[in-house]
Protein backbone atom coordinates (compact mmCIF):
# COMPACT_ATOMS: atom_id res chain seq x y z
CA UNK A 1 109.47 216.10 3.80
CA UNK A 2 111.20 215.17 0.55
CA UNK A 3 109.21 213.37 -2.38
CA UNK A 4 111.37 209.64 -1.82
CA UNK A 5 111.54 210.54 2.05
CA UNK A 6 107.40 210.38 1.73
CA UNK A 7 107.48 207.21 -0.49
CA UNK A 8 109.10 205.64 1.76
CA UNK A 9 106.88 206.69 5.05
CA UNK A 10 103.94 205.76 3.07
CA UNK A 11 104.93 202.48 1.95
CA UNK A 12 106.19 201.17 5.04
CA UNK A 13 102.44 202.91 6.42
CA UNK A 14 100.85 200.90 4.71
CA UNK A 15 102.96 197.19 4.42
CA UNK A 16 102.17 197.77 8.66
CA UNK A 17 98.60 198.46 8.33
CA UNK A 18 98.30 195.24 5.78
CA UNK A 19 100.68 193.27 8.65
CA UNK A 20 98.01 194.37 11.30
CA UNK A 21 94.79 193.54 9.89
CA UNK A 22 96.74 190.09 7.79
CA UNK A 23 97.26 188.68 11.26
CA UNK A 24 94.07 189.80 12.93
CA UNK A 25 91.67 187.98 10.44
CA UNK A 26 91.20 184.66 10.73
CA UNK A 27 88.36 182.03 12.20
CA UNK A 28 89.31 183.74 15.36
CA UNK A 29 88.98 187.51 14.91
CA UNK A 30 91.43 189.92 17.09
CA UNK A 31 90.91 193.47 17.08
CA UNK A 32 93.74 195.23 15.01
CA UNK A 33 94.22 197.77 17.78
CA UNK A 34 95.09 194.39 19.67
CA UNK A 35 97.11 192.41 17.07
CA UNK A 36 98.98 195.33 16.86
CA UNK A 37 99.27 195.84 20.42
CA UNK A 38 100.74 192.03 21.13
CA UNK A 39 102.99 192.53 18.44
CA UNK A 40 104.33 195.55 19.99
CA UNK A 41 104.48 193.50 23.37
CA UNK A 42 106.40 190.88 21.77
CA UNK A 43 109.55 192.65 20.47
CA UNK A 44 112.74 193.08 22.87
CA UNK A 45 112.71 195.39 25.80
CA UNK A 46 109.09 196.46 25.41
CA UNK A 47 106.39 194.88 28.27
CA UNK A 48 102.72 196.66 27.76
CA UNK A 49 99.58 195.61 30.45
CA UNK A 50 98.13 192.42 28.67
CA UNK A 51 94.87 193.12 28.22
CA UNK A 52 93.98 190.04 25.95
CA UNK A 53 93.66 186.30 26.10
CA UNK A 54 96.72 184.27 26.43
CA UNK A 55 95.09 181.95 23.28
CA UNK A 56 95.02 185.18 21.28
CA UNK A 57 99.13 185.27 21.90
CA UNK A 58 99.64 181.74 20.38
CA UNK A 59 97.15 182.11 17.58
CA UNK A 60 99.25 185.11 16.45
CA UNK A 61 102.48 184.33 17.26
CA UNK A 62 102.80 180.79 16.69
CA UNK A 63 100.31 180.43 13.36
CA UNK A 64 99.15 184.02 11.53
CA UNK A 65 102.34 185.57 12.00
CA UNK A 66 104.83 183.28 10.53
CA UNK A 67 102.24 183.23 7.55
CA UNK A 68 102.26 186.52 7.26
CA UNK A 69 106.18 186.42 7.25
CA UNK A 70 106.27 183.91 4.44
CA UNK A 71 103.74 185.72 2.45
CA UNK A 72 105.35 189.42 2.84
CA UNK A 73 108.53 187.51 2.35
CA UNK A 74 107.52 186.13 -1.46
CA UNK A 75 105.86 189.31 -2.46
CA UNK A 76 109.10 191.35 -1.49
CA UNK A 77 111.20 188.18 -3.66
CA UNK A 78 108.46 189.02 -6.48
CA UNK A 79 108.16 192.68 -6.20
CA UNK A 80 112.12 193.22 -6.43
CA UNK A 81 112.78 190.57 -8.66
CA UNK A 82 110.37 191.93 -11.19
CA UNK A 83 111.62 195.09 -10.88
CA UNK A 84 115.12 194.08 -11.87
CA UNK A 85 113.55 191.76 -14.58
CA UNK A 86 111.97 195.21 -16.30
CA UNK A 87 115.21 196.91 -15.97
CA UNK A 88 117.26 194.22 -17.59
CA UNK A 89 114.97 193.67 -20.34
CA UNK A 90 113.50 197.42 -20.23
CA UNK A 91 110.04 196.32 -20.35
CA UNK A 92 107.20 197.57 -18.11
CA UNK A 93 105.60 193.92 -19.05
CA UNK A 94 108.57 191.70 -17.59
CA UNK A 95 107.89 189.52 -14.65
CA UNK A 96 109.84 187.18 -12.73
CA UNK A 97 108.43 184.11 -14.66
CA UNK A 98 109.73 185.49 -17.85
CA UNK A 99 112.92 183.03 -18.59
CA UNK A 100 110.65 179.88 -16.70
CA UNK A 101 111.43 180.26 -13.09
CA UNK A 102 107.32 179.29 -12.45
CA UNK A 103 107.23 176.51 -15.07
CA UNK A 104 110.63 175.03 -13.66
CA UNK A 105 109.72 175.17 -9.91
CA UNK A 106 106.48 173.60 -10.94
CA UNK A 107 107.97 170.57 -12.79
CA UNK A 108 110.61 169.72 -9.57
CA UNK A 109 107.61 170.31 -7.40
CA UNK A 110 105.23 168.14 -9.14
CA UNK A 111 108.20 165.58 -9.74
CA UNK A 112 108.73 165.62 -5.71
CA UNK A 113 104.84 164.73 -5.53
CA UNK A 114 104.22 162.25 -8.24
CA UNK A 115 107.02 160.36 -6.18
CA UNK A 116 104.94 159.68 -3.51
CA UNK A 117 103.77 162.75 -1.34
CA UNK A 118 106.09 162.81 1.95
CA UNK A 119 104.46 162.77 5.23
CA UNK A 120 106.89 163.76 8.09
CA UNK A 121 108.41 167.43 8.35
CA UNK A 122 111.36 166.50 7.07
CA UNK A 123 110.21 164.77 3.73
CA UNK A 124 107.88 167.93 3.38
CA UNK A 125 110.65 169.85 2.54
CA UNK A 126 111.44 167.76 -0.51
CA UNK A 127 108.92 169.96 -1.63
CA UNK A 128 110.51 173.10 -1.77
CA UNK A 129 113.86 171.69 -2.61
CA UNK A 130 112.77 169.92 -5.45
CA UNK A 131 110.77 172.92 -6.83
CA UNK A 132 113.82 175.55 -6.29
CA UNK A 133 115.95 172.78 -7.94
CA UNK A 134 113.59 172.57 -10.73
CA UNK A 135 113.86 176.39 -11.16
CA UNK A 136 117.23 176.94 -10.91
CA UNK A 137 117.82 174.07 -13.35
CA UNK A 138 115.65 175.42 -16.04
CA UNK A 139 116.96 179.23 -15.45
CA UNK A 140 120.80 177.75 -16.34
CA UNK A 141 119.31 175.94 -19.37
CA UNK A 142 117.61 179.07 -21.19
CA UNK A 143 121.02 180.75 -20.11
CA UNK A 144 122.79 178.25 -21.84
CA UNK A 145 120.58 177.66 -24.74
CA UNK A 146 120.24 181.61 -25.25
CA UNK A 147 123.82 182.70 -25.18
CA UNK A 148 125.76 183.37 -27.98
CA UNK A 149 129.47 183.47 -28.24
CA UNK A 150 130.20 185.82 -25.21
CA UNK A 151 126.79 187.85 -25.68
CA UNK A 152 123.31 187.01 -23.90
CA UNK A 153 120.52 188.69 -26.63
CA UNK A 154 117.60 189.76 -25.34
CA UNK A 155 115.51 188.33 -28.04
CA UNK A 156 117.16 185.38 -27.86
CA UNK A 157 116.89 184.91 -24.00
CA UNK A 158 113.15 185.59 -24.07
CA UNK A 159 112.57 182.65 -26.90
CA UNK A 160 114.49 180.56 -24.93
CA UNK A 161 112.56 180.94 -22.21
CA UNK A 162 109.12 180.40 -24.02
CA UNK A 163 110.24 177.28 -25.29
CA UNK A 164 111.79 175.38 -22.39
CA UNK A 165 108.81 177.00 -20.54
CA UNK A 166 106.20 175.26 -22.75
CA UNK A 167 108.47 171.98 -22.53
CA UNK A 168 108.25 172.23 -18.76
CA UNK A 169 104.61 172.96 -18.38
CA UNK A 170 103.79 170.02 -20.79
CA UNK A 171 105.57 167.69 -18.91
CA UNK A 172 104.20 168.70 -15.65
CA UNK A 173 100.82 168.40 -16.98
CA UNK A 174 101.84 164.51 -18.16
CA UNK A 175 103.18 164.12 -14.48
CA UNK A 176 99.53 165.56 -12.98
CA UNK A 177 97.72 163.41 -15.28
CA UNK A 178 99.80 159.73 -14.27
CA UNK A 179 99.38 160.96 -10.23
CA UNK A 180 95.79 161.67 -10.40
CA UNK A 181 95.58 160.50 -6.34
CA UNK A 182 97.94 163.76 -5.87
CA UNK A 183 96.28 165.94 -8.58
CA UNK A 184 94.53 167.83 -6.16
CA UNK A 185 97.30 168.56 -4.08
CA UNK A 186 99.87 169.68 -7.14
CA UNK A 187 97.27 172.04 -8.10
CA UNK A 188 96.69 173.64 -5.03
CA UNK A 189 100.77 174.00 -5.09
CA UNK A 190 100.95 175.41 -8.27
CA UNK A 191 97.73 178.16 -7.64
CA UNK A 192 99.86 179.66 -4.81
CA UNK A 193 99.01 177.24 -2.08
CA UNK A 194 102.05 177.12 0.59
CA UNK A 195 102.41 173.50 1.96
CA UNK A 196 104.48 174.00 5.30
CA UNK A 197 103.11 176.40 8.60
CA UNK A 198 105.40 177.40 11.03
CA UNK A 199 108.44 179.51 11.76
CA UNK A 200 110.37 176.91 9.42
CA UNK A 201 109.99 178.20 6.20
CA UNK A 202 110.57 181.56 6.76
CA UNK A 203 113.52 180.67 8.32
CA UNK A 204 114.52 178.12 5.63
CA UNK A 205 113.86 180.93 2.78
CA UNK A 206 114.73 183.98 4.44
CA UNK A 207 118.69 184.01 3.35
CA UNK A 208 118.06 183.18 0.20
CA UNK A 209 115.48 185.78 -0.26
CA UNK A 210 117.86 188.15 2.22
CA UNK A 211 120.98 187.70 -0.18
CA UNK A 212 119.02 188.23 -3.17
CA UNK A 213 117.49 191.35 -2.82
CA UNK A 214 119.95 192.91 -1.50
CA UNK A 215 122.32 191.92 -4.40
CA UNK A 216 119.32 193.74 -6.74
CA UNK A 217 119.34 196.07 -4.53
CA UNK A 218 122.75 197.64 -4.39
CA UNK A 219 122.86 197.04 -8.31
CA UNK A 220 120.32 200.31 -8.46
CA UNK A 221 122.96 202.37 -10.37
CA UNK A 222 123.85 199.56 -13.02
CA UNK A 223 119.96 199.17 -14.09
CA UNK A 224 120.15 202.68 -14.56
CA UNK A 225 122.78 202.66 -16.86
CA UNK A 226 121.38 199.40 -18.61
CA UNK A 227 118.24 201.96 -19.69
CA UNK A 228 121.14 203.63 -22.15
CA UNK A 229 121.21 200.16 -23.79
CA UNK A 230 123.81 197.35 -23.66
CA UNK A 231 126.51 199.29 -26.26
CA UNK A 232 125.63 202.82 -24.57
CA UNK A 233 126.24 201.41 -21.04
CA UNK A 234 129.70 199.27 -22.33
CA UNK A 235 131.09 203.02 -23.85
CA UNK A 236 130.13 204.28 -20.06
CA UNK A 237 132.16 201.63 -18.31
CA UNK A 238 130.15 198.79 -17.65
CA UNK A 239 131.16 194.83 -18.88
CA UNK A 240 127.22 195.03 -20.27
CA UNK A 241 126.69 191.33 -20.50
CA UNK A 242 128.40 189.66 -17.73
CA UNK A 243 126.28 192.66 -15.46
CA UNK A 244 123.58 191.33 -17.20
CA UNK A 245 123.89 187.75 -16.14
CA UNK A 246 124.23 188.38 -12.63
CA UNK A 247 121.17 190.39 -12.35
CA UNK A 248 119.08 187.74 -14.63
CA UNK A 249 120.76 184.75 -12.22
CA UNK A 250 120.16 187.52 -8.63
CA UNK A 251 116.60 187.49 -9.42
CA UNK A 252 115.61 184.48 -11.22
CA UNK A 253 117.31 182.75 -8.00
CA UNK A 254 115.74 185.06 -5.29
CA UNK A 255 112.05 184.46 -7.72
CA UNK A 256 113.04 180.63 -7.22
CA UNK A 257 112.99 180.91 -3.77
CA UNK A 258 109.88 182.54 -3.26
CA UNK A 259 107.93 179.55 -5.48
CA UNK A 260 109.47 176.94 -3.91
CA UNK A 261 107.97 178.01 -0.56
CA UNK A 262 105.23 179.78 -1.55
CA UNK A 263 103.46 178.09 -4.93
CA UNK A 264 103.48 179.48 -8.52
CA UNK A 265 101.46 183.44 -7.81
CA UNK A 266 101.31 185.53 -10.56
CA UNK A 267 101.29 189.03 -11.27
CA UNK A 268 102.67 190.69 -8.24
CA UNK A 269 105.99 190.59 -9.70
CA UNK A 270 104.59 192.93 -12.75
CA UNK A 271 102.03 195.42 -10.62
CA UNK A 272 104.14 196.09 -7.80
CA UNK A 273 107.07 197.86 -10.05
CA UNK A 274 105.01 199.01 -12.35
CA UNK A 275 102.55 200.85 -9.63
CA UNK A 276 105.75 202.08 -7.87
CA UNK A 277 107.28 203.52 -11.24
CA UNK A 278 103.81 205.44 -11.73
CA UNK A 279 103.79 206.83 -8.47
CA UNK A 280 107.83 207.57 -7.81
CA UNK A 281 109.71 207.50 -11.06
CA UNK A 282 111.76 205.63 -13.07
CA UNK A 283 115.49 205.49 -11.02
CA UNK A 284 116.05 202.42 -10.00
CA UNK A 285 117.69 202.96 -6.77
CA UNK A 286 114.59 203.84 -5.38
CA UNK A 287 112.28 202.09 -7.91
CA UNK A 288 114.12 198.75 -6.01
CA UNK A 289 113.65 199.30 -2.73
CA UNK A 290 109.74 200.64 -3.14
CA UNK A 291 109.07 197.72 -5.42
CA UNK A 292 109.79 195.18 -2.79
CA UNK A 293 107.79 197.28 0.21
CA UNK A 294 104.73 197.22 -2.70
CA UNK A 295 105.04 193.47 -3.24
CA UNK A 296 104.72 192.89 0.66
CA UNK A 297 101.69 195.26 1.21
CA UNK A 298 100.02 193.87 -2.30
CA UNK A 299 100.75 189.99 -1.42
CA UNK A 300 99.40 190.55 2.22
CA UNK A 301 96.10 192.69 1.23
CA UNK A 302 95.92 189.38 -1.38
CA UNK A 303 96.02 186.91 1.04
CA UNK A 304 93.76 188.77 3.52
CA UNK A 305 91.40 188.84 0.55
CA UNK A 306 91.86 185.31 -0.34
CA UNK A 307 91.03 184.37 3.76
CA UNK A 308 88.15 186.35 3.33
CA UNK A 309 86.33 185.74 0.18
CA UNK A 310 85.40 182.20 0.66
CA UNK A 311 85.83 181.88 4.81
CA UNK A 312 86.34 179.68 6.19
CA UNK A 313 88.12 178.16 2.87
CA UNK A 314 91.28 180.27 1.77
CA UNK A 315 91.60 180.66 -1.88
CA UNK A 316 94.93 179.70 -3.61
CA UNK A 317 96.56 182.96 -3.67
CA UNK A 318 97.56 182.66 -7.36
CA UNK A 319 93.66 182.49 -8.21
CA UNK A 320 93.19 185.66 -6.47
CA UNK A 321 96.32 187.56 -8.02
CA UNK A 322 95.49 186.23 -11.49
CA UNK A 323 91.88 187.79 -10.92
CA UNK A 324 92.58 191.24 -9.94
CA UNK A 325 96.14 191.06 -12.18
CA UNK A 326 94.99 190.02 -15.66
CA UNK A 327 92.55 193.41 -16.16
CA UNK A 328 95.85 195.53 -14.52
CA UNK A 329 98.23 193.63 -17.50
CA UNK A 330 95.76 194.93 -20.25
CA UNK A 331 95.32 198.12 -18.68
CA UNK A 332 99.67 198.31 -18.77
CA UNK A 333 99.66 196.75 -22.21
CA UNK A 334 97.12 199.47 -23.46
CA UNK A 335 98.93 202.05 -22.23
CA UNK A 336 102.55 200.98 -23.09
CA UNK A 337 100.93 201.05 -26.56
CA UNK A 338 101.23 204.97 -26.49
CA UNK A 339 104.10 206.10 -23.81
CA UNK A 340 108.02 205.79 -23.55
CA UNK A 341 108.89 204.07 -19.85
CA UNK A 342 112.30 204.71 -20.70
């Protein structure tokens, strides 16, 4: 078996075995040998002796499962977006938050609540709409503010971001502090707390998500050439900067996404590439595609973990992620100090 044939077995090994024992745990405990079995009863064509009770069926199907979706669903958004965030920038240190996706998403969000939190289904959705709005919004302005002439500077981008970052977390804090009857509930939000259960949001943020990562996917070859640097890469062929500004808008939109749904959860988006570069190499083709298999299995072991510590309280998952993640930044930063990822 080849070296990226194996990467690949053992990655989607293990985003299964974090699938099977995600939807097991819970206040009602399955067995994983028969989570995994109802799963494999479930899909098309495929009828095995049931064995189990019927509640066990709906617990899965109906409730753990589609959280488990919408969980592996952000860490894949994270996990590839970050990816293509180190590439573009070539920096091991890069996340998806970098140009104020998180701080954006949190201002709409917290804008949504401080108007008056919505009660039916519906209205719960101005949620996520307002938070992806919020994101998208502020990713255009750094764009905007950053760009010069008919060139997008790294430097540039970067202290763009910082800024309208700092202006969007201030003024989210101001909204938290004049909605103190909702403070409780924008925090949990903007820890990594998802506010709608149900097959709905995955559905609602799976072509989003879908579109985007396979746009960063395919665009394996391009990040490659990007390593070169932006004049190397426009003497090879490539229109450097308007690449450039896909990619940044591919994954700052599919990063978007994955907030809006999912909260503000840090981290993954930095140790999921970076564990897969270790492990596989630099090339991006594959680096991609591994990256968003790692941010599944890592967000799913993270929410297990967060079911877990404090049952039969979850923990906001960003709380857990910033935990384990901050020691794993310095370890990266250290060691960036005195090796060439490039």
């Amino acid at each position: 078996m080849s070296s990226i044939k194996r990467a690949y077995f053992i990655n989607i090994g293990v985003l299964l075995a974090a699938l099977t024992f995600s939807v097991a745990a819970g206040p009602v405990f399955i067995p994983p040998a028969t989570a995994l079995r109802i799963l494999i009863d479930g899909l098309p064509g495929i009828a095995l002796p049931v064995n189990w009770p019927e509640t066990f069926s709906a617990i899965l199907f109906k409730v753990r499962l589609p959280h488990a979706a919408l969980v592996a669903l952000t860490g894949a958004a994270l996990g590839g977006s970050g990816a293509a965030y180190q590439g573009i920038f070539r920096n091991p240190l890069a996340d998806p938050y970098l140009i104020g996706v998180a701080s954006g998403a949190g201002l709409g969000a917290v804008l949504a609540m401080a108007a008056g939190w919505p009660s039916s289904l519906l209205g719960m959705y101005a949620i996520p709409a307002a938070a992806f709005l919020g994101a998208t919004a502020t990713v255009l302005l750094v764009y905007w503010l950053a760009k010069v002439g008919n060139s997008l500077p790294t430097t540039t981008l970067i202290l763009a971001g910082v800024a309208v970052s700092s202006f969007a977390t201030s003024l989210t804090s101001l909204l938290m502090l004049r909605s103190a009857e909702e403070l409780h509930r924008a925090l949990g939000w903007l820890l990594g707390g998802s506010i709608l259960g149900g097959w709905e949001p995955v559905l609602a943020v799976l072509p989003y998500i879908g579109v985007g990562l396979a746009a960063l996917v395919v665009s394996g070859h391009v990040l490659n050439v990007l390593q070169f640097g932006e004049e190397q890469a426009e003497q090879l062929g490539l229109p450097a900067e308007r690449v450039k500004a896909l990619l940044i808008l591919a994954a700052s939109l599919t990063a978007a996404a994955a907030v809006a749904f999912s909260g503000i959860i840090g981290f993954v988006g930095l140790i999921a590439p970076h564990i897969a570069r270790l492990l596989w190499g630099h090339d991006y083709r594959r680096l991609l595609p591994l990256s968003i298999l790692g941010g599944c299995s890592t967000l799913l072991l993270v929410d297990l973990l967060a079911r877990l510590l404090l049952a039969p309280q979850a923990l906001p998952l960003g709380i857990v992620t910033a935990l384990a993640g901050a020691p794993f930044f310095l370890w990266v930063l250290r060691r960036a100090k005195n090796q060439v990822y490039w």
